[in-house]
Protein backbone atom coordinates (compact mmCIF):
# COMPACT_ATOMS: atom_id res chain seq x y z
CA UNK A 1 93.75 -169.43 -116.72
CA UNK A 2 91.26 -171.76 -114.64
CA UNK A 3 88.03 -170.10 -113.23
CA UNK A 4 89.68 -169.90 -109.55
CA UNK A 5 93.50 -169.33 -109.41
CA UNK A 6 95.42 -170.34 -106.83
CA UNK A 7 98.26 -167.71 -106.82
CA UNK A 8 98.93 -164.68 -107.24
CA UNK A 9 101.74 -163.08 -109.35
CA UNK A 10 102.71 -159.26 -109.16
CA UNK A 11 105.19 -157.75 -112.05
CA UNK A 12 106.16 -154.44 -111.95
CA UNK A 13 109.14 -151.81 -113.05
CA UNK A 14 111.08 -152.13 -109.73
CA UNK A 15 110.89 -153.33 -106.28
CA UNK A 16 111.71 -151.66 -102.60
CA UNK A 17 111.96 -155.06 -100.09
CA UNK A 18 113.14 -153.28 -97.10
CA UNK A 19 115.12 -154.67 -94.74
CA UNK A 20 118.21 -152.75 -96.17
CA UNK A 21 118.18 -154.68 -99.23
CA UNK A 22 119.12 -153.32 -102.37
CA UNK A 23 116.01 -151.91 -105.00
CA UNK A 24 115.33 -155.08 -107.51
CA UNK A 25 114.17 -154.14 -111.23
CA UNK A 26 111.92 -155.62 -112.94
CA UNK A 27 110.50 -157.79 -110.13
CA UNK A 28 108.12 -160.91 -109.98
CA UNK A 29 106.56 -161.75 -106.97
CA UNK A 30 104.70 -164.73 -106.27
CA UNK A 31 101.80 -164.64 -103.71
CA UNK A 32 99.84 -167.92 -102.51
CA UNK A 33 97.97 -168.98 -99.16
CA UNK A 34 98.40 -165.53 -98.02
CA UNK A 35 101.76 -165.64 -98.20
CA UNK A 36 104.94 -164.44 -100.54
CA UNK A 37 106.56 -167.37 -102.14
CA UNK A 38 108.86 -165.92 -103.99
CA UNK A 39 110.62 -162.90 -105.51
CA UNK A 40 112.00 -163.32 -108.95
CA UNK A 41 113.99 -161.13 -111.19
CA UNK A 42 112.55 -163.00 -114.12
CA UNK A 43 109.27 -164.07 -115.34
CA UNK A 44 107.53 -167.05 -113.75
CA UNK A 45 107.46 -170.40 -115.63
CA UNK A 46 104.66 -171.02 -117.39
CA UNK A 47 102.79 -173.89 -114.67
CA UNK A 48 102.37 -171.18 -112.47
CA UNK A 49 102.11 -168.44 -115.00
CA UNK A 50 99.08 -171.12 -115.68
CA UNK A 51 97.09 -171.18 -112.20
CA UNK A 52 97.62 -167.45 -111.09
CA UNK A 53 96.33 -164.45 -111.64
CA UNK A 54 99.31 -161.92 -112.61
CA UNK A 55 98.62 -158.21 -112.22
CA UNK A 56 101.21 -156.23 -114.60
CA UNK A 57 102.30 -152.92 -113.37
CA UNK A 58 105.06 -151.35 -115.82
CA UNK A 59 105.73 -148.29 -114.29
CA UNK A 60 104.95 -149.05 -110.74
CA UNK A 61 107.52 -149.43 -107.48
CA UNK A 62 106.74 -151.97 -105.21
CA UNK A 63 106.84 -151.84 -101.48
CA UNK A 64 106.11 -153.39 -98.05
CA UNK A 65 102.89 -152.81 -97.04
CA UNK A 66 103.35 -149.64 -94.98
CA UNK A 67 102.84 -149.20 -91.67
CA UNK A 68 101.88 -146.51 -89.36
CA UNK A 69 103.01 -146.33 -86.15
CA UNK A 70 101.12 -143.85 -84.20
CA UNK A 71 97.63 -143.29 -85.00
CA UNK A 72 94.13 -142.46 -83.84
CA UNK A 73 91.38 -144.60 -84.81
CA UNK A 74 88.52 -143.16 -82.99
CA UNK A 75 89.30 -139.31 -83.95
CA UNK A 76 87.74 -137.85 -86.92
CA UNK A 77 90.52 -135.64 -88.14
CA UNK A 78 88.49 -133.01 -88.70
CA UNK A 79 89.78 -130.77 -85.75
CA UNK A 80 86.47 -131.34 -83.67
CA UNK A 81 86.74 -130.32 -80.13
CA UNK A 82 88.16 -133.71 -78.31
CA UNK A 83 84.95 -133.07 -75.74
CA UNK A 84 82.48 -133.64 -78.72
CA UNK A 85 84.29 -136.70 -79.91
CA UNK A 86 84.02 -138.17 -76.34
CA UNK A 87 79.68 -138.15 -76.00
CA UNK A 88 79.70 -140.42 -78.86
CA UNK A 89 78.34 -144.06 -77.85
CA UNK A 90 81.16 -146.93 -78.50
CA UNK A 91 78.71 -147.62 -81.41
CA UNK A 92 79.88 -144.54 -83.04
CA UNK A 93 83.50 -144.78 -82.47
CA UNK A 94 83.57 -148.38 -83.19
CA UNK A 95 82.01 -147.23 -86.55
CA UNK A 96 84.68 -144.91 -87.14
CA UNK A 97 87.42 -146.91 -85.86
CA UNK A 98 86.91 -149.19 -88.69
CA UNK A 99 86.49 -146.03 -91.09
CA UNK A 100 89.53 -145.22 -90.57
CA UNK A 101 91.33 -148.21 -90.77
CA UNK A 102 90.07 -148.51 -94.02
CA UNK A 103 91.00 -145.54 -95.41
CA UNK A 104 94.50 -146.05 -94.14
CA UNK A 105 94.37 -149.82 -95.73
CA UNK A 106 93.32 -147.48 -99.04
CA UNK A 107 96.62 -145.71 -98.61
CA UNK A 108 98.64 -148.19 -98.75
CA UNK A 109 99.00 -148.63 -95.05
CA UNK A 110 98.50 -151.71 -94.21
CA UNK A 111 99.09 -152.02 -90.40
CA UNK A 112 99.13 -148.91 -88.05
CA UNK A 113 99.15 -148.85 -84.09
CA UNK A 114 96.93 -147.16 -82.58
CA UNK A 115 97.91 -145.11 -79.49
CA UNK A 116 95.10 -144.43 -77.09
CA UNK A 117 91.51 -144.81 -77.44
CA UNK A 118 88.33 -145.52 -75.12
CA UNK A 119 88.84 -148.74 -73.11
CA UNK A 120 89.84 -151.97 -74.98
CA UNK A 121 86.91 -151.34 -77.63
CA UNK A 122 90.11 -150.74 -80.41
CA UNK A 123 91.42 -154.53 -79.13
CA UNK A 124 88.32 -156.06 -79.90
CA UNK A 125 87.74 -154.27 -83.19
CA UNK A 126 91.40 -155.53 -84.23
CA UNK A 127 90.44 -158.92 -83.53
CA UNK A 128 86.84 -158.68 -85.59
CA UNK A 129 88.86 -156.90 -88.76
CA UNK A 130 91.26 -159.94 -89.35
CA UNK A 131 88.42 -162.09 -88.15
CA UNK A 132 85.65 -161.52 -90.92
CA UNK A 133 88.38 -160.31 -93.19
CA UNK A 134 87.13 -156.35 -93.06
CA UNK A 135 89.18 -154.13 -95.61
CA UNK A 136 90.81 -152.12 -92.92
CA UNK A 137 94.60 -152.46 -91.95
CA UNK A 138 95.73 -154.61 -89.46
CA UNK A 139 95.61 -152.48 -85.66
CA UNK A 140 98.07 -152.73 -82.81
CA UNK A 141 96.03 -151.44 -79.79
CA UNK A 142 97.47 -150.15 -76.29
CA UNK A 143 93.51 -149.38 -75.16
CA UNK A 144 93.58 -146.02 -73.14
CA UNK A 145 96.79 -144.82 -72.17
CA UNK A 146 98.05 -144.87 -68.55
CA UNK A 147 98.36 -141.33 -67.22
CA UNK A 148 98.09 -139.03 -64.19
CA UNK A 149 94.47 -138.62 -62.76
CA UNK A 150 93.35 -135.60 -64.90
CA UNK A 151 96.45 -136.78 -67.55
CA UNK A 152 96.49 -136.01 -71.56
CA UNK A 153 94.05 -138.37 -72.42
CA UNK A 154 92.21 -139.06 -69.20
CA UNK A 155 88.87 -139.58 -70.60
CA UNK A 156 90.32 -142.85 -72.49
CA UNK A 157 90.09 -144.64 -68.86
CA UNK A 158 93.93 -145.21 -68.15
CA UNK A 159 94.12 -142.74 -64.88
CA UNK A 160 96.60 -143.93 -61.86
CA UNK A 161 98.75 -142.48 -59.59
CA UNK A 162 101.97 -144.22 -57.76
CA UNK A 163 104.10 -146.89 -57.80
CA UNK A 164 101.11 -149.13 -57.32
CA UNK A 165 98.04 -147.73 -58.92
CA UNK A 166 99.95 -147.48 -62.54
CA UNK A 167 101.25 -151.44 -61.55
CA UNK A 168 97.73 -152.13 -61.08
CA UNK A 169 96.32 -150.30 -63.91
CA UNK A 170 99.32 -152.00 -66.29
CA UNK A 171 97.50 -155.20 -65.09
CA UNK A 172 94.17 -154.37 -65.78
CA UNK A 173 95.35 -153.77 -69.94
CA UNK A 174 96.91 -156.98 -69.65
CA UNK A 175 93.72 -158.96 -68.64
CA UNK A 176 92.18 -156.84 -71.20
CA UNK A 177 94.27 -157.85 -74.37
CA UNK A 178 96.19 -155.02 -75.09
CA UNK A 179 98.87 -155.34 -77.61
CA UNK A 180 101.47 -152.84 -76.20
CA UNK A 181 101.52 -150.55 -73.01
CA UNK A 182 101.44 -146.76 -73.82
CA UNK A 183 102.14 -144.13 -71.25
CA UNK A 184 101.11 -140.19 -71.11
CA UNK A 185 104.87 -139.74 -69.41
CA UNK A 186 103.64 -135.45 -70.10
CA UNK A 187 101.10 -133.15 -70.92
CA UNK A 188 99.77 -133.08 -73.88
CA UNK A 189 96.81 -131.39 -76.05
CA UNK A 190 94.25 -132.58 -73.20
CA UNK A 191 92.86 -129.12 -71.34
CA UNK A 192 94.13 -128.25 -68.17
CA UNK A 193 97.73 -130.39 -68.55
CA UNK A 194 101.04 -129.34 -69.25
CA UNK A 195 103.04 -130.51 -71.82
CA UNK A 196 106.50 -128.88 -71.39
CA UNK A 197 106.41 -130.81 -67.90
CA UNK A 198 106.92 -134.69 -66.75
CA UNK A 199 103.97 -135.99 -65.51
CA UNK A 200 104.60 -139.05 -63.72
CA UNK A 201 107.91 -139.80 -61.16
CA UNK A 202 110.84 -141.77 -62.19
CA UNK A 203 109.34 -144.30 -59.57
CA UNK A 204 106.43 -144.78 -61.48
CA UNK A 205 107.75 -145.14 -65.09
CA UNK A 206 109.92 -147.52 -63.42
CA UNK A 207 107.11 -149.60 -62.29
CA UNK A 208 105.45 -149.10 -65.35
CA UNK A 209 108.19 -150.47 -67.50
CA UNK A 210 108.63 -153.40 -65.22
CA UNK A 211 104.78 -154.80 -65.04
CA UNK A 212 104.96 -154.37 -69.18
CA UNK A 213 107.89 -155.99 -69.30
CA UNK A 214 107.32 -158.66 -67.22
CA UNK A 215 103.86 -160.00 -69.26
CA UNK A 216 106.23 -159.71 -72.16
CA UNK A 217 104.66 -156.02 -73.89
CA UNK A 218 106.53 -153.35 -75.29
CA UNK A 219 106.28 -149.97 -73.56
CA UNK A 220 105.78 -146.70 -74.81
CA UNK A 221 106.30 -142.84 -73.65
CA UNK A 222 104.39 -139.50 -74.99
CA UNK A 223 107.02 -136.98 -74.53
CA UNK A 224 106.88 -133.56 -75.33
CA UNK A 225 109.90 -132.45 -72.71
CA UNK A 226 113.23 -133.17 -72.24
CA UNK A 227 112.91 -134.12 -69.03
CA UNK A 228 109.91 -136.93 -69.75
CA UNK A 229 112.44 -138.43 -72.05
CA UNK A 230 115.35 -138.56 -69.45
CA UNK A 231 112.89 -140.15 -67.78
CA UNK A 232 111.66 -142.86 -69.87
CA UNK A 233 115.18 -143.64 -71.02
CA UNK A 234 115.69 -144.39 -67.48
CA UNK A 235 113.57 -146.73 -67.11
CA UNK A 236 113.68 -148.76 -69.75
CA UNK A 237 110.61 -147.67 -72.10
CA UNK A 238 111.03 -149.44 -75.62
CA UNK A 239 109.56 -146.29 -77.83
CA UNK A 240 109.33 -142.59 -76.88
CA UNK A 241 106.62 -140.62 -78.85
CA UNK A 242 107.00 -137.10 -80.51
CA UNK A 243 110.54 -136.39 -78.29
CA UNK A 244 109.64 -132.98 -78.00
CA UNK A 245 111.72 -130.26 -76.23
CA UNK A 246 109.06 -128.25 -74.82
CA UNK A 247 109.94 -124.98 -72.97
CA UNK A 248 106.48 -123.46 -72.62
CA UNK A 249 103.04 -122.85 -73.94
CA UNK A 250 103.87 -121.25 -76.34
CA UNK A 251 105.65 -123.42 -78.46
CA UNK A 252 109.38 -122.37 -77.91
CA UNK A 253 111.58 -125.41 -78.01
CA UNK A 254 115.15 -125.80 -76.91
CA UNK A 255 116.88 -129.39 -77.68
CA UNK A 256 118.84 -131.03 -75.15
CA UNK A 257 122.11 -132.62 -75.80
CA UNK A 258 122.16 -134.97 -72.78
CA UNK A 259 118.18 -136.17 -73.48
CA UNK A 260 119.67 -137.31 -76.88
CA UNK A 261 122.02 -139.00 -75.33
CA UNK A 262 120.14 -140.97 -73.18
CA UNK A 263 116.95 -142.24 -75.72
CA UNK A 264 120.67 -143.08 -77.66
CA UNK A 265 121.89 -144.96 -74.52
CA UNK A 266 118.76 -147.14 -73.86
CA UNK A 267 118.24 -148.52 -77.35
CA UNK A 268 115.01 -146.04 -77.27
CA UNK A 269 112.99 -145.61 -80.93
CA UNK A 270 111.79 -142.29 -81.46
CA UNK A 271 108.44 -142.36 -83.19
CA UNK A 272 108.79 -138.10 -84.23
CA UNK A 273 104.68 -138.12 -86.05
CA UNK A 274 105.93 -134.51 -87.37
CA UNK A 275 102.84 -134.47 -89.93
CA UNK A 276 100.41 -133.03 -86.99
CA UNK A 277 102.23 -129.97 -87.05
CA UNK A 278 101.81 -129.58 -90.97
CA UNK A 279 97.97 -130.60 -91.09
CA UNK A 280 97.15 -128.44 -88.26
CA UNK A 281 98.61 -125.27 -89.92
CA UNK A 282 97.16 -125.96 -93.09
CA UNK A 283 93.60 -126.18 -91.39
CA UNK A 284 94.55 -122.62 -89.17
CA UNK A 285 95.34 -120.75 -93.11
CA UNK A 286 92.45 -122.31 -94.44
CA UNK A 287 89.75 -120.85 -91.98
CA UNK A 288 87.87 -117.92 -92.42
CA UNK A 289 90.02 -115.67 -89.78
CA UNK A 290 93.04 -117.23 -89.10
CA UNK A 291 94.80 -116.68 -85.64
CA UNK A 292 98.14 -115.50 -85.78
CA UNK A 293 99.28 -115.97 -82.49
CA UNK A 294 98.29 -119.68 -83.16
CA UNK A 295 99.81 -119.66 -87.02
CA UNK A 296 102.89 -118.14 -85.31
CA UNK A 297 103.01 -120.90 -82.53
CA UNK A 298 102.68 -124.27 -84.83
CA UNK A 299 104.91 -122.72 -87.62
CA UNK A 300 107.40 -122.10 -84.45
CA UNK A 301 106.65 -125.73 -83.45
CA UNK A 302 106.64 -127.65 -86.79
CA UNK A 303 110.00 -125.88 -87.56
CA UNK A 304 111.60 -126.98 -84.37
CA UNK A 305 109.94 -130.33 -84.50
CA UNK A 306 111.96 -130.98 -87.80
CA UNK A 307 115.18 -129.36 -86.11
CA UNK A 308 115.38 -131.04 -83.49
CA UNK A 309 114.31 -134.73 -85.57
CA UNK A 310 117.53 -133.66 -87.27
CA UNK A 311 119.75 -133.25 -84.55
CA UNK A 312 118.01 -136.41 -83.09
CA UNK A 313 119.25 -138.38 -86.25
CA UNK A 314 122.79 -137.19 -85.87
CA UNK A 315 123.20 -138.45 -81.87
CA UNK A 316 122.04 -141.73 -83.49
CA UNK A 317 118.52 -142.46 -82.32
CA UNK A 318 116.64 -144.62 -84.05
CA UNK A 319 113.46 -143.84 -85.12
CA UNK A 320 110.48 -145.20 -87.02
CA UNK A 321 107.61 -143.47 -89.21
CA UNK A 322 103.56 -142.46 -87.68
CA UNK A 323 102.02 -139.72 -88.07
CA UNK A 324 99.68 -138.81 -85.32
CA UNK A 325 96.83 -139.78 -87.80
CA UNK A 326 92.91 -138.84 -86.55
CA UNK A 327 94.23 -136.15 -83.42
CA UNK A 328 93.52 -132.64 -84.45
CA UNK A 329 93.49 -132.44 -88.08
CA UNK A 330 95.60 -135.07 -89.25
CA UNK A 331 94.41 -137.78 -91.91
CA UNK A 332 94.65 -141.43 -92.22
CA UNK A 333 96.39 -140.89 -95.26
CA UNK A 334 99.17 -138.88 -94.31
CA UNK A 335 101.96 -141.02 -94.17
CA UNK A 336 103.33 -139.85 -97.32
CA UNK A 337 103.75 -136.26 -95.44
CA UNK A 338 105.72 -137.88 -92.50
CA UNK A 339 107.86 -139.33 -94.95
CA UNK A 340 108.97 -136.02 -96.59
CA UNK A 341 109.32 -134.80 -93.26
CA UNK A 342 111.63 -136.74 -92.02
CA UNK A 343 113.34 -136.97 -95.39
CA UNK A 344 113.19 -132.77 -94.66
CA UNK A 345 115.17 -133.40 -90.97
CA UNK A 346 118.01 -135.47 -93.23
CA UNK A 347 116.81 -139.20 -93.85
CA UNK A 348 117.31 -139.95 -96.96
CA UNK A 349 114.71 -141.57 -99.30
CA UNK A 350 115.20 -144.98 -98.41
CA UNK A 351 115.73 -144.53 -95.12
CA UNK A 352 112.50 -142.84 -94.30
CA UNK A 353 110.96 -145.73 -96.49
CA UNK A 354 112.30 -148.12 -94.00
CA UNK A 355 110.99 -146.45 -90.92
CA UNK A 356 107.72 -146.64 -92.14
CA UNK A 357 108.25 -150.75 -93.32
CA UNK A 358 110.83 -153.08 -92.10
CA UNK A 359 112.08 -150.79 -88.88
CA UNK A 360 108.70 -149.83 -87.61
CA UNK A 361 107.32 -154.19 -87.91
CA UNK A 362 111.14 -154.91 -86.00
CA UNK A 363 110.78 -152.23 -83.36
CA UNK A 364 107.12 -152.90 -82.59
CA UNK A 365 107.47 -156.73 -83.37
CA UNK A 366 105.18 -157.24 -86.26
CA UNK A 367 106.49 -160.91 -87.50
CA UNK A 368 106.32 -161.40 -91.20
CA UNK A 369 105.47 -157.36 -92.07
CA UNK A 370 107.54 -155.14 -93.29
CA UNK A 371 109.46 -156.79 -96.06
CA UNK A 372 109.00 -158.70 -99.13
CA UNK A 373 110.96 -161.52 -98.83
CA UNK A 374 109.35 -165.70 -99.06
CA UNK A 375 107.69 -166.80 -96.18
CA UNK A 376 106.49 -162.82 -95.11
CA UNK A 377 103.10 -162.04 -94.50
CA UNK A 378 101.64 -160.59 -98.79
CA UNK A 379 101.05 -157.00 -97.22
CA UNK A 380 101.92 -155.28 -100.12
CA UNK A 381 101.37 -152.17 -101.80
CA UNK A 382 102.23 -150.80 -105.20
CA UNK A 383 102.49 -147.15 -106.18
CA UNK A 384 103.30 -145.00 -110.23
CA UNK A 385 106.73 -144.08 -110.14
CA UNK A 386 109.82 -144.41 -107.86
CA UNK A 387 109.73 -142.98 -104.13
CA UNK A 388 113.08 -143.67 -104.05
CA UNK A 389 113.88 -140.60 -106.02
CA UNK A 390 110.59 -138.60 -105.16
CA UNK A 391 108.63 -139.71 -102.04
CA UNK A 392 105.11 -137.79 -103.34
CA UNK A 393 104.99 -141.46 -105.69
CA UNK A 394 103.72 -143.02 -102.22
CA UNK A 395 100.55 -140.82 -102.60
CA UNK A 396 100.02 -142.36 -105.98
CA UNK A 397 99.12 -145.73 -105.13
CA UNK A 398 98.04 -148.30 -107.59
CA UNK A 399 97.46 -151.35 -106.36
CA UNK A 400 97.14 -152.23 -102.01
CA UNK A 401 97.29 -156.60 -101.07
CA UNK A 402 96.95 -157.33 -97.39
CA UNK A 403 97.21 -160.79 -96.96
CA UNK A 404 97.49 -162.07 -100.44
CA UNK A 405 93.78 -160.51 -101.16
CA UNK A 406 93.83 -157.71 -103.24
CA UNK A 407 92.04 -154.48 -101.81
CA UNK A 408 92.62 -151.91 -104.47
CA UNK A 409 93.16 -151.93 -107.92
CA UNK A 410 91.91 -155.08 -109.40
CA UNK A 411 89.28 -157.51 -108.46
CA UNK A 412 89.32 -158.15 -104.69
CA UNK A 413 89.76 -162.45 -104.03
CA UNK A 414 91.80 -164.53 -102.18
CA UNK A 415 95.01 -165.68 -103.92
């Protein structure tokens, strides 16, 4: 093999390409300039065999680089009080931002979008990662959310009000590089909001919609009620977050035939990020006095949340895989959980694995991610066993390639 190969060849037991394409055994991919070349179901000839470096993986599945759609890159997942997160400098957060990237990039995930942060500082950092070549995953920034004055999320900096303000503010992300438009379209975990009520008018979502629209960004809604998803299906938003059926404060949930029918209508993607709900009652049993007014509440809640995914799937919405990563206490590796969570509301398998690859880079417009195919982007990652059968394999991962450059489990280089 010559001192500095040029390629990069990846043999394992089976391979997962997404895209709805049938499970290939015994694969060999071929990576070079950053790229995938091409997928083989036999060995490679012996000239390139010659110039590569091949990485031999037996008993390992490979996969799509995975991608999370709904993350938190300046949280700590540690269940810190939002209020102490928000005196940090933009030093710190930028700090963590990249953190966390990383350790998602560690997991296998090698893209996520991050939804809602402190001004455009996550833009900027997504630039400088792919930029000096950082081992983080790639980021897909909306900067701070739009919302109500006093909104979920206000201290991001994405406050407006009317028709005009939230046109303006749209605007203002625009000039500042966003990737993607989110919206706070309810309450949410933010003190002093409501989350089982709509929070802007159907005039504003419309206008919000329309601005994003027009500079050619997808738009997305937080909804935890029905009635913010009637809403956003009215006017057009491209993804709804979390779908929720809030009732109350207290958890209770009670789905709505006629909101399914209209995310199903408008062509909306559901992005569910169920693995909150499990992370945060795992942290409630594990304190020293747990609460059981609040251990009643987010069993309630997870329960429901899975429910109502459920009857979600059945009306036909689509949906794709995050997982809420860095808010409360939810980790940057926690894909994995969202998975099996789904996989709990009745995806099957591969399904869920395509929400979280090839469905989730089409909906949010990721070009060459998502599938292993030639000519797509070498995000790959490799895990032990087959998640087709069990999806715990994802948490086993082996080897992780973003970009053709191999970032765990062999000896990081270009290929």
């Amino acid at each position: 093999m010559p001192d500095h190969p040029t390629a990069l060849i990846l043999r394992a037991a089976r391979l997962f390409p997404g895209g709805g394409r049938a499970p290939i055994e015994r694969p060999t991919v071929v990576v070079e300039g950053g790229r995938v070349v091409a997928v083989h179901a036999e060995p490679p000839g012996a000239e390139l065999a010659a110039r590569a470096r091949v990485v031999d993986l037996p008993r390992a599945t490979l996969l799509p680089g995975l991608i999370d759609a709904h993350v938190h890159l300046h949280l700590p997942a540690d269940g810190s009080p939002i209020l102490d997160v928000l005196r940090e400098s933009d030093a710190a957060l930028g700090a963590r931002t990249v953190h966390n990237a990383g350790l998602a990039l560690q997991a296998g995930v090698t893209a996520v979008r991050d939804c809602g942060g402190r001004g455009t500082l996550h833009v900027e950092l997504a630039d400088e990662i792919e930029r000096w070549g950082y081992a983080a995953a790639r980021v897909m920034s909306a900067g701070p959310p739009v919302t109500v004055t006093g909104g979920h999320c206000w201290f991001f900096g994405g406050e407006a009000d009317g028709a005009l303000g939230v046109r303006r503010k749209v605007r203002e992300l625009v000039k500042g590089g966003v990737h993607y438009v989110k919206v706070m379209a309810s309450g949410g975990g933010t003190p002093r909001t409501v989350s089982w009520e709509p929070a802007f008018s159907q005039a504003e979502l419309d206008a919000i919609v329309e601005e994003a629209h027009l500079h050619g960004l997808l738009a997305a809604a937080h909804c935890l009620c029905a009635e913010s998803s009637r809403r956003a299906a009215r006017a057009g938003f491209d993804i709804v977050e979390h779908a929720g059926f809030l009732l109350d404060g207290r958890g209770r949930q009670a789905y709505e035939e006629d909101a399914a029918a209209a995310l199903v209508d408008a062509g909306v993607v559901v992005c569910p990020t169920l693995a909150v709900g499990r992370f945060t009652l795992a942290r409630l049993r594990a304190s020293a006095s747990p609460d059981p007014a609040e251990l009643e509440r987010w069993s309630r809640m997870l329960e429901a949340n899975v429910e109502n995914l459920g009857r979600l799937l059945r009306a036909g919405v689509k949906v794709m895989a995050g997982t809420d990563a860095g808010w409360r206490s939810t980790p940057f590796d926690s894909l994995p959980d969202e998975l099996e969570l789904m996989a709990l509301a009745g995806m099957s398998n591969a399904a869920a694995l395509e929400a979280a690859t090839a469905d989730a880079a089409t909906t949010l417009g990721l070009e060459g991610l998502g599938r292993v195919e030639a000519g797509a982007i070498a995000d790959l990652v490799a895990v032990d066993g087959d998640p087709l059968a069990d999806l715990a394999a994802l948490r086993a991962v082996a080897l992780v390639v973003k970009g053709g450059r191999i970032v765990r489990g062999g000896d990081p280089g270009p290929a």
